[in-house]
PDB file of N, CA and C in Angstrom:
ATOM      1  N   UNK A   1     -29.683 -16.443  -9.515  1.00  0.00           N
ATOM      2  CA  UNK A   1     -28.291 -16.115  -9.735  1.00  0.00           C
ATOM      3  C   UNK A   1     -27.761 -17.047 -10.810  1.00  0.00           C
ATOM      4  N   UNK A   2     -26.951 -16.343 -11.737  1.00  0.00           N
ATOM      5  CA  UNK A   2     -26.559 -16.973 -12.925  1.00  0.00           C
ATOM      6  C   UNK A   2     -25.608 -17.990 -12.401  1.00  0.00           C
ATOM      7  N   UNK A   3     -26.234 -19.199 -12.873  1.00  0.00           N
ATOM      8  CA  UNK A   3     -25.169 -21.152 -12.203  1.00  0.00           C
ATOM      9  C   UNK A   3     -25.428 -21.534 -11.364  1.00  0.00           C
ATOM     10  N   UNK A   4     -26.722 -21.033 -10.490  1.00  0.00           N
ATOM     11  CA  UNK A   4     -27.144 -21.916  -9.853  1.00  0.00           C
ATOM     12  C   UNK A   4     -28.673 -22.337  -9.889  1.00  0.00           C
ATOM     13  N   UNK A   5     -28.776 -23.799 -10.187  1.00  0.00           N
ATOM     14  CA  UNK A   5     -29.710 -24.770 -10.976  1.00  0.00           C
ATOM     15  C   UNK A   5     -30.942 -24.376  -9.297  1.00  0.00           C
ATOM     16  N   UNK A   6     -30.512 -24.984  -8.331  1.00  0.00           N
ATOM     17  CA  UNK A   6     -31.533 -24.771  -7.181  1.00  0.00           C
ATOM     18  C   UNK A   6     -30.320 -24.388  -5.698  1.00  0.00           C
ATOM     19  N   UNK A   7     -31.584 -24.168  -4.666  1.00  0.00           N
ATOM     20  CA  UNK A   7     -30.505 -23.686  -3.957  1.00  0.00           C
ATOM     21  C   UNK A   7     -31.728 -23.551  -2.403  1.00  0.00           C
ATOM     22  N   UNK A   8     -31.048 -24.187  -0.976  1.00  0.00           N
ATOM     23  CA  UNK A   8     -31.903 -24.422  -0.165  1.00  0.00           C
ATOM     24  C   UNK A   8     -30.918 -23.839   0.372  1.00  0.00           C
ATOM     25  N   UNK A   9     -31.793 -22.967   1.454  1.00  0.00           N
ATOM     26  CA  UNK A   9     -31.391 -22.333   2.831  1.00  0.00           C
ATOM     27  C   UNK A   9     -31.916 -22.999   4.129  1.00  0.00           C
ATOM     28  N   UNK A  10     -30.113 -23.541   4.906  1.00  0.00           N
ATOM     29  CA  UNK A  10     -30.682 -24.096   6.215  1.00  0.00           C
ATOM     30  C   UNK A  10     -30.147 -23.426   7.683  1.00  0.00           C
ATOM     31  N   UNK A  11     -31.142 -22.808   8.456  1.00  0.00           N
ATOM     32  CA  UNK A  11     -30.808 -22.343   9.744  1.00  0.00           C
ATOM     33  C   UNK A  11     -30.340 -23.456  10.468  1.00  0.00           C
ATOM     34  N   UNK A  12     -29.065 -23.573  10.882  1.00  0.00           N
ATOM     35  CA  UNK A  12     -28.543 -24.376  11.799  1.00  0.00           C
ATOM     36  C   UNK A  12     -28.878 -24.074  13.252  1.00  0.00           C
ATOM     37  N   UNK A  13     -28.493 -22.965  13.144  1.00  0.00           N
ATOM     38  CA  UNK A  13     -28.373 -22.564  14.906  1.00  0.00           C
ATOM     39  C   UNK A  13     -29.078 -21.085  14.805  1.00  0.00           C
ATOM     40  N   UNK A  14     -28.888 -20.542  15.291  1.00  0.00           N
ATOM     41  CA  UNK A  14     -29.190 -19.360  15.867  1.00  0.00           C
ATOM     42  C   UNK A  14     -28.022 -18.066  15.399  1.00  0.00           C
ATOM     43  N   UNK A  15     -27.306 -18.224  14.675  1.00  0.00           N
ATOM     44  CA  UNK A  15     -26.559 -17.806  14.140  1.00  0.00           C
ATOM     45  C   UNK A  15     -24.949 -18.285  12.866  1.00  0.00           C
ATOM     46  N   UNK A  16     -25.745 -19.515  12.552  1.00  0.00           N
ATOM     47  CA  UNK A  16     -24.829 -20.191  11.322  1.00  0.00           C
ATOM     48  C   UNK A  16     -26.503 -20.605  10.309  1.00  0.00           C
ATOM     49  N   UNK A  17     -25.693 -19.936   9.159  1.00  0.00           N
ATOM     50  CA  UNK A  17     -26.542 -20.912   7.936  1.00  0.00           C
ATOM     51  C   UNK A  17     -26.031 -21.439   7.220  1.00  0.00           C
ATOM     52  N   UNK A  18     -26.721 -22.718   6.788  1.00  0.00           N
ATOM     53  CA  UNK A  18     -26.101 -23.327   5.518  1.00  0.00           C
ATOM     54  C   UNK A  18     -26.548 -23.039   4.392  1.00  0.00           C
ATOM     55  N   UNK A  19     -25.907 -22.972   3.037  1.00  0.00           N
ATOM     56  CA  UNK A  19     -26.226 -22.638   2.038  1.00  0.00           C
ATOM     57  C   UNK A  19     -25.978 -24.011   1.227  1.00  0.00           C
ATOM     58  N   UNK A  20     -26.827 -24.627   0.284  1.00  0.00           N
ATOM     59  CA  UNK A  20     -26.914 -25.198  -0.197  1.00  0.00           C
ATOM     60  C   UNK A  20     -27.319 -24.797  -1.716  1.00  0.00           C
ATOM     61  N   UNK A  21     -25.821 -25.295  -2.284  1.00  0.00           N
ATOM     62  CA  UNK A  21     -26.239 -24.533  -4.103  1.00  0.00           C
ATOM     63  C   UNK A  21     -25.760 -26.415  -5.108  1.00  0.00           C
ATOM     64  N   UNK A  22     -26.949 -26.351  -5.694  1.00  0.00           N
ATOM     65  CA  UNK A  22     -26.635 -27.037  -6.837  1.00  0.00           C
ATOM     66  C   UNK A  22     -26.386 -26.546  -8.273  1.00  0.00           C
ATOM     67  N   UNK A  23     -25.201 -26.830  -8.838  1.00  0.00           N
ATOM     68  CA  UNK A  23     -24.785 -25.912  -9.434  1.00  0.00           C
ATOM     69  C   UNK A  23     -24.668 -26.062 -10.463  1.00  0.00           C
ATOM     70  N   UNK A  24     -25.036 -25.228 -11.916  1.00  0.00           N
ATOM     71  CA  UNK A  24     -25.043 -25.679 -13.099  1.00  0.00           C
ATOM     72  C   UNK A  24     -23.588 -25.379 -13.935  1.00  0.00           C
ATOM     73  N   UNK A  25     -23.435 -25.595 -15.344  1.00  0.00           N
ATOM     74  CA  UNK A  25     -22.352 -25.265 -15.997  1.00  0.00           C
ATOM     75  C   UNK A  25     -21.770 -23.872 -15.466  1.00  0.00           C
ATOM     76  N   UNK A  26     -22.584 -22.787 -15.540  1.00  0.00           N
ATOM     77  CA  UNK A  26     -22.031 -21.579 -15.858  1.00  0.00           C
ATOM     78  C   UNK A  26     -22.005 -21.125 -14.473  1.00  0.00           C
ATOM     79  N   UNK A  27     -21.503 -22.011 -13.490  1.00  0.00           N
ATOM     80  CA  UNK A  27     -21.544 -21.400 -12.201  1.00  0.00           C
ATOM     81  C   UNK A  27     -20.212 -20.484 -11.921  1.00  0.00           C
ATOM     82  N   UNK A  28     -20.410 -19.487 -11.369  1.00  0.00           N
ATOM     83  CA  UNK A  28     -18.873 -18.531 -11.781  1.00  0.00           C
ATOM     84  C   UNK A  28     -18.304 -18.392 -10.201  1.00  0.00           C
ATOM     85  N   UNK A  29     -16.919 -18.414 -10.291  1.00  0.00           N
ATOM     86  CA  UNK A  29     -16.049 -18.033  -8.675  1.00  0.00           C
ATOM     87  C   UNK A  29     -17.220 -16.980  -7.813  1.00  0.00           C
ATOM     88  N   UNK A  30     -17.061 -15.962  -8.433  1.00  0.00           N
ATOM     89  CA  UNK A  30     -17.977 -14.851  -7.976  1.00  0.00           C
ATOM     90  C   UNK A  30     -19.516 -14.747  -7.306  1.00  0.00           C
ATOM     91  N   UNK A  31     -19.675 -15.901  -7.401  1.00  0.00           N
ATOM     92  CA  UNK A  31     -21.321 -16.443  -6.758  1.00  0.00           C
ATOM     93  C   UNK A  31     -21.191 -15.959  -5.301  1.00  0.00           C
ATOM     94  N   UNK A  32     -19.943 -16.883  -4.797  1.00  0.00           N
ATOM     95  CA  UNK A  32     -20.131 -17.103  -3.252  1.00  0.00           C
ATOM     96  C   UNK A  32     -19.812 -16.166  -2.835  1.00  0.00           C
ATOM     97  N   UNK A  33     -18.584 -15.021  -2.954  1.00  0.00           N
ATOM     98  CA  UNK A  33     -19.026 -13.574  -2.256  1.00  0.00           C
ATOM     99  C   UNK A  33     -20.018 -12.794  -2.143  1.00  0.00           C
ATOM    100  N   UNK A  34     -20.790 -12.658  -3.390  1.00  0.00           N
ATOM    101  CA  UNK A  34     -22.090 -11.953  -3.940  1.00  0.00           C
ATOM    102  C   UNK A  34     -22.918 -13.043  -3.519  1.00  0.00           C
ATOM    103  N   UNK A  35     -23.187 -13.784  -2.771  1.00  0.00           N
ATOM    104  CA  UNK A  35     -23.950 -14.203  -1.882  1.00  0.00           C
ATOM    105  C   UNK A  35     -23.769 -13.913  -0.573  1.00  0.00           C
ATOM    106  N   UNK A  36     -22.809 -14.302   0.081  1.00  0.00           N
ATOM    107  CA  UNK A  36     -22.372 -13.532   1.014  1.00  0.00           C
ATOM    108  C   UNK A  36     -22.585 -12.364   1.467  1.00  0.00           C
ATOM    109  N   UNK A  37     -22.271 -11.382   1.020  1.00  0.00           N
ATOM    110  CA  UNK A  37     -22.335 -10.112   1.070  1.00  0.00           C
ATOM    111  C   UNK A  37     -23.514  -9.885   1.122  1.00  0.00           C
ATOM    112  N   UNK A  38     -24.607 -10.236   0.019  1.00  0.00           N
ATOM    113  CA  UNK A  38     -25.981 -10.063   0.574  1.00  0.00           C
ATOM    114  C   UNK A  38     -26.745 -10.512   1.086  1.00  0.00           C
ATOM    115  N   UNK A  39     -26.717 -11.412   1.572  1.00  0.00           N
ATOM    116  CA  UNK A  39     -27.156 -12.632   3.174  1.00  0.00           C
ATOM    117  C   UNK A  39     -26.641 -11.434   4.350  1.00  0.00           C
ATOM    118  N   UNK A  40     -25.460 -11.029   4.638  1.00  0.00           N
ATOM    119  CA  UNK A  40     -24.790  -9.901   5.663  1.00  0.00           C
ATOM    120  C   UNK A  40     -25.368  -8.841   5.371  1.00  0.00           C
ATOM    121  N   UNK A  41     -25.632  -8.151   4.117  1.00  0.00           N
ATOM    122  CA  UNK A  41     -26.440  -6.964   4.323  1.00  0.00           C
ATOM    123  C   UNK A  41     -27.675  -6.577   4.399  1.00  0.00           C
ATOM    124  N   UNK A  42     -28.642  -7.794   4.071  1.00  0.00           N
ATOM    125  CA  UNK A  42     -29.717  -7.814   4.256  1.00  0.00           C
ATOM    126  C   UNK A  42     -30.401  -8.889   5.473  1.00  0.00           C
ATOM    127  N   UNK A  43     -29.042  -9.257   6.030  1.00  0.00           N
ATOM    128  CA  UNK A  43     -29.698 -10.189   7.659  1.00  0.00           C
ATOM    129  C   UNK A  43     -29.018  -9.712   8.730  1.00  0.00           C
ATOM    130  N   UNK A  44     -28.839 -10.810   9.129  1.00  0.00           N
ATOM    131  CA  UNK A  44     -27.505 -10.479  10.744  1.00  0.00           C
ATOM    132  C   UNK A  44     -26.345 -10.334  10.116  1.00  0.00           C
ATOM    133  N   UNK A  45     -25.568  -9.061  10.141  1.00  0.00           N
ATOM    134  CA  UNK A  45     -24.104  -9.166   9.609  1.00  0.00           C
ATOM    135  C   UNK A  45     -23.276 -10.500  10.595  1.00  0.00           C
ATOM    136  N   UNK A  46     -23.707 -10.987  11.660  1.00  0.00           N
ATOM    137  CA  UNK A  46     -22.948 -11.519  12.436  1.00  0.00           C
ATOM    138  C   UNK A  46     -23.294 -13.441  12.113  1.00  0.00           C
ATOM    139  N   UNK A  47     -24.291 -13.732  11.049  1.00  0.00           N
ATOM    140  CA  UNK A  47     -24.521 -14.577  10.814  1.00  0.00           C
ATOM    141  C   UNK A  47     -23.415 -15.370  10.268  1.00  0.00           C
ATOM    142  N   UNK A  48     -22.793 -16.961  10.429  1.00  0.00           N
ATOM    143  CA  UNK A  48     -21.916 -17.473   9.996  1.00  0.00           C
ATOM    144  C   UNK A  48     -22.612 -17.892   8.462  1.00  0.00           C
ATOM    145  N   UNK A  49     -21.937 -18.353   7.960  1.00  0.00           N
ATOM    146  CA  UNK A  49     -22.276 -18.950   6.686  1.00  0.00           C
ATOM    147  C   UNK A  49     -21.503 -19.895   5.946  1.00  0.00           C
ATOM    148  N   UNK A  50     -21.908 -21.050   5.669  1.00  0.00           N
ATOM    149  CA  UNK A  50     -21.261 -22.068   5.157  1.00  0.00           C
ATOM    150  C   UNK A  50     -21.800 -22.350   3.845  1.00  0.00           C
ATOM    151  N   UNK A  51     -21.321 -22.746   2.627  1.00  0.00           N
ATOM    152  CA  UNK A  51     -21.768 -23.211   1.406  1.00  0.00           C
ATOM    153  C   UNK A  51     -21.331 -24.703   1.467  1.00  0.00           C
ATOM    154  N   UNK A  52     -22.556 -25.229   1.077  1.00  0.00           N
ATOM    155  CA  UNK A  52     -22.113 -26.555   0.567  1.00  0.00           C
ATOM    156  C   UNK A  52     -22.713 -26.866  -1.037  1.00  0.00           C
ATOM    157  N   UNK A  53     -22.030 -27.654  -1.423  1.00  0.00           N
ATOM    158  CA  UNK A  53     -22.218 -27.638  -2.950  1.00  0.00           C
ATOM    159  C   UNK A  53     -22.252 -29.259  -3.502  1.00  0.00           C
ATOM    160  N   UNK A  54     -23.673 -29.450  -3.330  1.00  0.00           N
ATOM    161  CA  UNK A  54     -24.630 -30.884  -4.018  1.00  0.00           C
ATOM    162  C   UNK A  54     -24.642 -31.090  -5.380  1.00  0.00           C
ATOM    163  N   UNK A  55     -24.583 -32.467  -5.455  1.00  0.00           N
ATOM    164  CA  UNK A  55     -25.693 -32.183  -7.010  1.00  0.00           C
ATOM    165  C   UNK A  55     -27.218 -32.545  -6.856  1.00  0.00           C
ATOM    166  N   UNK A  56     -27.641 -32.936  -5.958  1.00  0.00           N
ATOM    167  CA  UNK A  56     -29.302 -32.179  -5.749  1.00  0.00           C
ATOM    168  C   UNK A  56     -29.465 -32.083  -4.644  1.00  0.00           C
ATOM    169  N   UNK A  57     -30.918 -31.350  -4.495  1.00  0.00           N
ATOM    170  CA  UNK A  57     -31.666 -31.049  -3.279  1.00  0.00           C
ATOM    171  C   UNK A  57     -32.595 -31.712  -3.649  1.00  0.00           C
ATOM    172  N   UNK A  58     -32.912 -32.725  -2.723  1.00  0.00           N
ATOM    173  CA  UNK A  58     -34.021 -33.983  -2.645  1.00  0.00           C
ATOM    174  C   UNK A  58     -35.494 -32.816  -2.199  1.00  0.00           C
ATOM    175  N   UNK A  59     -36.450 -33.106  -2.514  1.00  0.00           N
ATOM    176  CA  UNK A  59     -37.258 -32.584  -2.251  1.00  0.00           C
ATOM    177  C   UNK A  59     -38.038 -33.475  -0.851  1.00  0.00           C
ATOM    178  N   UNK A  60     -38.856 -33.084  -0.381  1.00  0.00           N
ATOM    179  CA  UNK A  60     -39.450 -33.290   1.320  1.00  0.00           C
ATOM    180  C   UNK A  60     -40.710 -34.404   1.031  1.00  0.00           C
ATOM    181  N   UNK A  61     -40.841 -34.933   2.317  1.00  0.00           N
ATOM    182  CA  UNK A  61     -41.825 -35.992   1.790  1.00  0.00           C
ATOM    183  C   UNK A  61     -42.949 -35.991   0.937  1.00  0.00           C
ATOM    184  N   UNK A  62     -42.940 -34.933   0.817  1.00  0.00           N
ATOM    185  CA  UNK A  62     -44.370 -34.104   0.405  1.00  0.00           C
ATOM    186  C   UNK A  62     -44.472 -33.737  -0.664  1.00  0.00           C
ATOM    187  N   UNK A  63     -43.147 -34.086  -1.569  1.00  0.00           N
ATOM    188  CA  UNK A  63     -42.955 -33.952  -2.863  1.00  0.00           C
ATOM    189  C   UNK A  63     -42.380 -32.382  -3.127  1.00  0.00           C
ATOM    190  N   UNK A  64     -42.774 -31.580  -2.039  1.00  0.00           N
ATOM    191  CA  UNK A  64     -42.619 -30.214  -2.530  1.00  0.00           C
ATOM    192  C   UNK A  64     -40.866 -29.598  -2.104  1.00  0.00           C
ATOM    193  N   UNK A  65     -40.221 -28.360  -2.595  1.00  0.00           N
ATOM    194  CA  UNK A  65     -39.061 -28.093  -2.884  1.00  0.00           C
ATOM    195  C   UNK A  65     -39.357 -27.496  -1.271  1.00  0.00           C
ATOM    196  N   UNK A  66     -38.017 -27.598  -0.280  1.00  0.00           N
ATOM    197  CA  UNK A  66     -38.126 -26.217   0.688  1.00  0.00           C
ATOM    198  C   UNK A  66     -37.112 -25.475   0.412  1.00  0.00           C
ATOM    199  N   UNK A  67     -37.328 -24.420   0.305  1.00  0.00           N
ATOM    200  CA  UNK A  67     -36.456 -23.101  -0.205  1.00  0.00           C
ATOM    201  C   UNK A  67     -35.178 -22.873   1.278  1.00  0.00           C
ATOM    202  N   UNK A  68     -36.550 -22.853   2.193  1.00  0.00           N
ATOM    203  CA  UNK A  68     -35.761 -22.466   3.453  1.00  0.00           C
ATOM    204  C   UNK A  68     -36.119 -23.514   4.836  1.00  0.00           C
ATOM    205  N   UNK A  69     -35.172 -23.657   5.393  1.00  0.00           N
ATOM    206  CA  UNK A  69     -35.600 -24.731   6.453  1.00  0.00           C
ATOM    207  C   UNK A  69     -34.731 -24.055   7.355  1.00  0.00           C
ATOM    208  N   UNK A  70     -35.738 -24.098   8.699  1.00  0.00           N
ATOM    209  CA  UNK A  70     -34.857 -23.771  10.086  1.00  0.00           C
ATOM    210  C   UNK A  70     -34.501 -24.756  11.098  1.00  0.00           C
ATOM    211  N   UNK A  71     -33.786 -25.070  11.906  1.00  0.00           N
ATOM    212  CA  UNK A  71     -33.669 -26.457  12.460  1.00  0.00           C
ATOM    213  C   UNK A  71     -33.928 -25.508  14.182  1.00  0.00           C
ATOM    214  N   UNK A  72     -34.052 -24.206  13.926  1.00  0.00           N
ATOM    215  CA  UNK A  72     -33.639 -23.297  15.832  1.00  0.00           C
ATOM    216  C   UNK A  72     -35.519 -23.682  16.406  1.00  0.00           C
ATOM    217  N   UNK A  73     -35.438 -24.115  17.361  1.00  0.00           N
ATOM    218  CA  UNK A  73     -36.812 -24.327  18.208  1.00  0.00           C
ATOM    219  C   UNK A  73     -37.623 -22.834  18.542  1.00  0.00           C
ATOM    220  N   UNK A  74     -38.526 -22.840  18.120  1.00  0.00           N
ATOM    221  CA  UNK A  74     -39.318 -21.715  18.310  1.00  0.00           C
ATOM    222  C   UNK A  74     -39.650 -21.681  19.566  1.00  0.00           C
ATOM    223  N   UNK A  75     -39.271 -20.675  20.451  1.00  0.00           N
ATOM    224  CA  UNK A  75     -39.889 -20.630  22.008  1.00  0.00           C
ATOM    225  C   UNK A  75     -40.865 -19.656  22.259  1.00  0.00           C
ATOM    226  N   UNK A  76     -42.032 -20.177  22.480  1.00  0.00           N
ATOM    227  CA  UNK A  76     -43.171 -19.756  22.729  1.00  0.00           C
ATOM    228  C   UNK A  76     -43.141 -19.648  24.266  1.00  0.00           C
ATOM    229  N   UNK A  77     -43.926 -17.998  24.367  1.00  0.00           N
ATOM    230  CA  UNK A  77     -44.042 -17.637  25.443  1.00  0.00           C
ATOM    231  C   UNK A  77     -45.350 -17.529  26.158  1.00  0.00           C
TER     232      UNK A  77
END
């Protein structure tokens, strides 16, 4: 998406995500609806969503970028 430099997705709960955008010059008003909107139409419409807006995303011990991180406990049956 045009203005944003990187950008990590974090499952909080079970129904809130965080959005994490680092953002370049040409970042435009219009990002965060048109994100929105398609996070809701292509997930849980009932998903919350929060933006937060860094100037970086540290990468993981491992040197490598995570795109997406979930924090909800996987319950194995």
């Amino acid at each position: 998406i045009k203005g944003v430099r990187r950008f990590q997705v974090v499952q909080e709960s079970r129904n809130l995500l965080v959005i994490r955008i680092a953002k370049a010059e040409d970042f435009g008003a219009d990002a965060v609806p048109f994100l929105e909107s398609k996070i809701k139409e292509h997930g849980d419409p009932e998903f919350k969503i929060q933006f937060e807006f860094v100037d970086r995303i540290p990468p993981l011990s491992s040197g490598k970028t995570a795109f997406v991180l979930s924090k909800v406990p996987v319950e194995l049956r």
